[in-house]
Structures are given as structure tokens and as C-alpha cells.
N, C-alpha and C. Protein backbone atom coordinates (compact mmCIF):
# COMPACT_ATOMS: atom_id res chain seq x y z
N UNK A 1 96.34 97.86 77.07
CA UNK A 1 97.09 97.97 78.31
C UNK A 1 96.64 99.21 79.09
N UNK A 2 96.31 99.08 80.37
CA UNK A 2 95.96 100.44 81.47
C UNK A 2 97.43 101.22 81.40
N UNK A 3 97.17 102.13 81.63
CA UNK A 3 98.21 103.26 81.73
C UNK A 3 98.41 103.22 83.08
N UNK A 4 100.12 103.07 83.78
CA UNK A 4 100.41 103.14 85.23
C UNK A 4 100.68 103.99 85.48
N UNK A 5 101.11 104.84 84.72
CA UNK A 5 101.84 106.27 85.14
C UNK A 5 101.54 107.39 83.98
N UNK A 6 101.56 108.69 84.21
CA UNK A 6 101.57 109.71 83.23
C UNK A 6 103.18 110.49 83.00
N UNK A 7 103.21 110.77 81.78
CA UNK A 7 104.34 111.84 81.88
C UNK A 7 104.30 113.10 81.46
N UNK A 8 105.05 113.98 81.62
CA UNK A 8 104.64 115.26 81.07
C UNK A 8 105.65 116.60 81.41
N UNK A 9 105.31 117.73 81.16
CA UNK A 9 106.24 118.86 81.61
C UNK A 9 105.98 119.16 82.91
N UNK A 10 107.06 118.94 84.13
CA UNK A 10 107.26 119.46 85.26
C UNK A 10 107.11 120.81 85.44
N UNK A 11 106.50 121.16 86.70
CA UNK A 11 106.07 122.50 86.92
C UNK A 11 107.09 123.63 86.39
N UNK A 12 107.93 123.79 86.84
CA UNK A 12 109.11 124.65 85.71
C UNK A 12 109.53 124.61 84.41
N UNK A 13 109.14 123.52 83.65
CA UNK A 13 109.53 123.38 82.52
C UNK A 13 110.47 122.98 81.82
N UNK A 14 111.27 122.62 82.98
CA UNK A 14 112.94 122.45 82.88
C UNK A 14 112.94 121.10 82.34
N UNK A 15 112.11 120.16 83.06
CA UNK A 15 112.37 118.35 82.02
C UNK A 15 110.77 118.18 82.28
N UNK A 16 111.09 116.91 82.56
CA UNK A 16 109.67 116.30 82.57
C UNK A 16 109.77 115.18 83.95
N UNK A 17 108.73 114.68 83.67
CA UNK A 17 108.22 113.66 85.30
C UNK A 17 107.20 112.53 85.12
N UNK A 18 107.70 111.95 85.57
CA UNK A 18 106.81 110.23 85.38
C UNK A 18 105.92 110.59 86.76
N UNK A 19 104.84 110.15 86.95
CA UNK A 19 104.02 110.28 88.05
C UNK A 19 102.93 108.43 87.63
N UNK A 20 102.98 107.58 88.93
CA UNK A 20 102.03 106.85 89.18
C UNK A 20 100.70 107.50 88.88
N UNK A 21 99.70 107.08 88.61
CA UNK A 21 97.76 107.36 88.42
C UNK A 21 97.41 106.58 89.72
N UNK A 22 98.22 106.15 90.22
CA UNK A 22 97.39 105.85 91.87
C UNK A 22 98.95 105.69 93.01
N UNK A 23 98.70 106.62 94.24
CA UNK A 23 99.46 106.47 94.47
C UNK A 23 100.67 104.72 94.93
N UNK A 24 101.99 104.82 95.48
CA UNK A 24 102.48 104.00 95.06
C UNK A 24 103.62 104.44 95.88
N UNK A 25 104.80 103.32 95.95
CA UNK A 25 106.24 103.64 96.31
C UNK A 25 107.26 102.67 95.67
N UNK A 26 108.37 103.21 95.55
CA UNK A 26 109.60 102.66 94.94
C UNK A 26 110.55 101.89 95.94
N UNK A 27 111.16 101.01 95.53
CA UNK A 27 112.13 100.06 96.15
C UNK A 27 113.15 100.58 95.79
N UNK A 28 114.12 101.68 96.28
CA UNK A 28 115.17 101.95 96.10
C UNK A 28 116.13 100.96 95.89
N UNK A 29 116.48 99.93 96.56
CA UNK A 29 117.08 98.82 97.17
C UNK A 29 117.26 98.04 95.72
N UNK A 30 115.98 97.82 95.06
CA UNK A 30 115.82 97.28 93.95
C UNK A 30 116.62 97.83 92.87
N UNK A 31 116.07 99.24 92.93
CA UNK A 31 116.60 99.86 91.48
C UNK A 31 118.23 99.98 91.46
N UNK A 32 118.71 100.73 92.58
CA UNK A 32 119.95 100.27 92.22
C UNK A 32 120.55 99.42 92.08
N UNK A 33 119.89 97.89 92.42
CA UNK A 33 120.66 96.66 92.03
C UNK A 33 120.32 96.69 90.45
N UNK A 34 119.59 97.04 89.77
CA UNK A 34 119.70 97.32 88.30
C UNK A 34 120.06 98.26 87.27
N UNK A 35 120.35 99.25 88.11
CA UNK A 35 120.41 100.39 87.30
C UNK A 35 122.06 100.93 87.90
N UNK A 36 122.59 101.49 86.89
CA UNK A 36 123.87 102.58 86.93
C UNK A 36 123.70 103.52 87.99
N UNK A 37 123.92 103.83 89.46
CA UNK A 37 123.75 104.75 90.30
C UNK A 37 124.45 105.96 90.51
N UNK A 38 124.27 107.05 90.38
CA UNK A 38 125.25 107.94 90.06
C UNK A 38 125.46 109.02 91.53
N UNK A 39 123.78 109.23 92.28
CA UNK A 39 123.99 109.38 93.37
C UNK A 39 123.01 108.95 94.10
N UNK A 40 123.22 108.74 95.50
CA UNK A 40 122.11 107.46 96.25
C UNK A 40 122.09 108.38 98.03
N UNK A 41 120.88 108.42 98.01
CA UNK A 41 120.10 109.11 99.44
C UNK A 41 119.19 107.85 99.91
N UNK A 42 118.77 108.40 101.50
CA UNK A 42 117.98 107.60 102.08
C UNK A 42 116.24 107.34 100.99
N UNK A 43 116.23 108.39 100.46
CA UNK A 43 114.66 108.80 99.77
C UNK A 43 115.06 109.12 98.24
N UNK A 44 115.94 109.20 98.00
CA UNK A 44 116.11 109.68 96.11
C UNK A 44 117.57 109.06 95.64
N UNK A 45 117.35 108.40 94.71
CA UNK A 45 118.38 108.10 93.90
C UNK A 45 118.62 109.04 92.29
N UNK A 46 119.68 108.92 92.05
CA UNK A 46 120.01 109.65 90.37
C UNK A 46 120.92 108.23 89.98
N UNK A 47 119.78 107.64 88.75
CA UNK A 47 120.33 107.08 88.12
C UNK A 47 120.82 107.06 86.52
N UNK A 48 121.47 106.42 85.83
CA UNK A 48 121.67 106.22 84.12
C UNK A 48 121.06 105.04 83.49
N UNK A 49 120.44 105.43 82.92
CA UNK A 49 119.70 104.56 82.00
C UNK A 49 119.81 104.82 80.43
N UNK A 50 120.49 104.35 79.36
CA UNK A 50 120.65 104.86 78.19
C UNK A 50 121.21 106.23 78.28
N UNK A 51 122.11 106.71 78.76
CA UNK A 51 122.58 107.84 78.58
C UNK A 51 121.69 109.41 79.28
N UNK A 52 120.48 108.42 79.84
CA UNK A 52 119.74 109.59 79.99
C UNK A 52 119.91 110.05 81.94
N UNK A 53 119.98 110.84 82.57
CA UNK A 53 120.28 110.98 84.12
C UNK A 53 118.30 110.77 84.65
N UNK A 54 118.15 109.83 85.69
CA UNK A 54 116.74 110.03 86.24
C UNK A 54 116.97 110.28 87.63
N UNK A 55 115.91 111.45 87.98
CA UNK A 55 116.08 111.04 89.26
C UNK A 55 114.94 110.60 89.83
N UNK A 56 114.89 109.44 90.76
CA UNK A 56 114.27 108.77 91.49
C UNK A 56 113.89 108.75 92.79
N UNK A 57 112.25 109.27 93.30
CA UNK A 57 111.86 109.33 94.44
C UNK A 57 111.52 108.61 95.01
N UNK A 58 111.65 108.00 96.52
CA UNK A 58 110.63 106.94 96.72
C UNK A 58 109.61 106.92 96.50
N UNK A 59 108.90 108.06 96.52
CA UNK A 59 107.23 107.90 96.43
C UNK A 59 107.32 108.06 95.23
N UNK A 60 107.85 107.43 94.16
CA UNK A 60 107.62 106.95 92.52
C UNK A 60 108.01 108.26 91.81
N UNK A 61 108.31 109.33 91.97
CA UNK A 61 108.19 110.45 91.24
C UNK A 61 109.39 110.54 90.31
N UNK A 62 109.30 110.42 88.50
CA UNK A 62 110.71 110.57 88.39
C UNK A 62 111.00 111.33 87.48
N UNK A 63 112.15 112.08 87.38
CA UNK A 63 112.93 113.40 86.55
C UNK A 63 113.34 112.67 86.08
N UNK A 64 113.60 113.55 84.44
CA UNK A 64 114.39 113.25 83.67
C UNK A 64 114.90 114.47 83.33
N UNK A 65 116.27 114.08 83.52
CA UNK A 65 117.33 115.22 82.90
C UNK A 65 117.78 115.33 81.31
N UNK A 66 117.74 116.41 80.95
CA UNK A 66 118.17 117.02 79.80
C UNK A 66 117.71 115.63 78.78
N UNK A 67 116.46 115.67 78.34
CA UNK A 67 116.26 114.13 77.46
C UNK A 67 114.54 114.91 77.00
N UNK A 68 114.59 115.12 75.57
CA UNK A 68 113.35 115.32 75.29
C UNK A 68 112.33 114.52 74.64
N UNK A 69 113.47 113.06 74.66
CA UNK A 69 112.33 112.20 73.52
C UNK A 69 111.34 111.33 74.23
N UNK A 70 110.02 111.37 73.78
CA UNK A 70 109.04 111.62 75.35
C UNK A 70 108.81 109.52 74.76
N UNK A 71 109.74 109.24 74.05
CA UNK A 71 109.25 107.92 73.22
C UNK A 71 109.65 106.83 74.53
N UNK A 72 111.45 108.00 74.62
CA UNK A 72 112.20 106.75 75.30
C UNK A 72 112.47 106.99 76.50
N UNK A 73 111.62 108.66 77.23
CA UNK A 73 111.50 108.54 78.45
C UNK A 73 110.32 107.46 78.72
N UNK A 74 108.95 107.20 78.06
CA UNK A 74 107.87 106.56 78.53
C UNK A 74 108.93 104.87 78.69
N UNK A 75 110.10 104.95 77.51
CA UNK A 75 110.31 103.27 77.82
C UNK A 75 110.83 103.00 79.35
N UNK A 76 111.90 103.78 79.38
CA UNK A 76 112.62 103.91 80.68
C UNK A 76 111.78 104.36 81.82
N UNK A 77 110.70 104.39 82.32
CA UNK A 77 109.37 105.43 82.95
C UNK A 77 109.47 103.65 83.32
N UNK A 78 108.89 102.84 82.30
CA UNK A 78 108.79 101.90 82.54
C UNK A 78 109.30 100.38 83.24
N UNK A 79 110.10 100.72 82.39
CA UNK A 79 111.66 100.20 83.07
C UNK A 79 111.65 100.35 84.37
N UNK A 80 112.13 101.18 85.31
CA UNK A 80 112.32 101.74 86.47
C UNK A 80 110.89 101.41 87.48
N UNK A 81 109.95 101.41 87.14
CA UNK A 81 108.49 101.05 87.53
C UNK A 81 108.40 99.22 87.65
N UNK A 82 108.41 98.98 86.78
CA UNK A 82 108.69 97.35 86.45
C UNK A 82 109.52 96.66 87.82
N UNK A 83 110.77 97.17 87.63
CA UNK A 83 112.00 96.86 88.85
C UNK A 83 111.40 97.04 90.51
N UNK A 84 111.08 98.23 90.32
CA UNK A 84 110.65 98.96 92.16
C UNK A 84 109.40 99.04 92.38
N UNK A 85 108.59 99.04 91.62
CA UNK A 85 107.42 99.55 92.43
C UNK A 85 107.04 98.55 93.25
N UNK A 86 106.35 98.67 94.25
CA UNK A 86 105.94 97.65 95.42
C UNK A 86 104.25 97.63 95.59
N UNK A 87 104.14 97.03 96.01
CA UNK A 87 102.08 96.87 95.91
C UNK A 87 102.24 97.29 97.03
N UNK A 88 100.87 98.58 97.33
CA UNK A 88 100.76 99.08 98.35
C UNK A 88 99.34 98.62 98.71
């Protein structure tokens, strides 16, 4: 399988970040019809997924809050990608 996205430690160190390998954009519209919404902007959502908080950019970029297991951020990375991403 090609790799769609990378993850890794965000510039501060504080969590981590899903990033597309080519750029890309998210269907907000989408994700919250699937996902637990906790807070919702024109350009970023914060959603719940397994207990874990993400936050969600349109242009694909996504945080993960306080969650270090890099097993079941890559599942949920996925998850969330699967739902929104849109062919650009």
C-alpha cells in the first residue's frame, strides 16, 4: 500500500500531526456527518474519535490531542482521510 499521509511530532512537541504527501483538502461537511463534533469553524473542526480529541484543517492537517499511541493515531489519520478527503 502507498503511504497517503505522514505522521509525526509537531513543531512544538506538544502532540503530533497527520500531514497528506501531496497536497489535498478536507470535506468538513463530510466529517462531521461521521464523526463526534466537539467544535466546528468555517476552516477547522475538533473532533472525537475513540476517546482521542483531533483537530481538523481543511487543508488536511490533523492534531492530535493528548494521545501518544502512534498505532491508533495512524488508524484514525486514516479514518478521517477515507471520509473527507476530496480529489484535487
Amino acid at each position: 500500500m502507498i503511504p497517503l499521509f505522514t505522521l509525526g511530532k509537531c513543531k512544538t512537541k506538544a502532540g503530533y500531526t497527520a500531514k497528506l504527501l501531496k497536497s489535498g483538502k478536507l470535506n468538513l461537511t463530510k466529517v462531521q456527518q461521521e464523526f463526534e463534533v466537539i467544535l466546528q469553524t468555517p476552516i477547522v473542526l475538533v473532533i472525537r474519535i475513540e476517546q482521542v480529541e483531533i483537530i481538523v484543517h481543511q487543508y488536511a492537517e490533523l492534531f492530535f490531542k493528548n494521545c501518544a499511541d502512534v498505532a491508533l493515531m495512524e488508524k484514525l489519520a486514516a479514518k478521517v482521510y477515507k471520509v473527507g478527503l476530496e480529489k484535487v
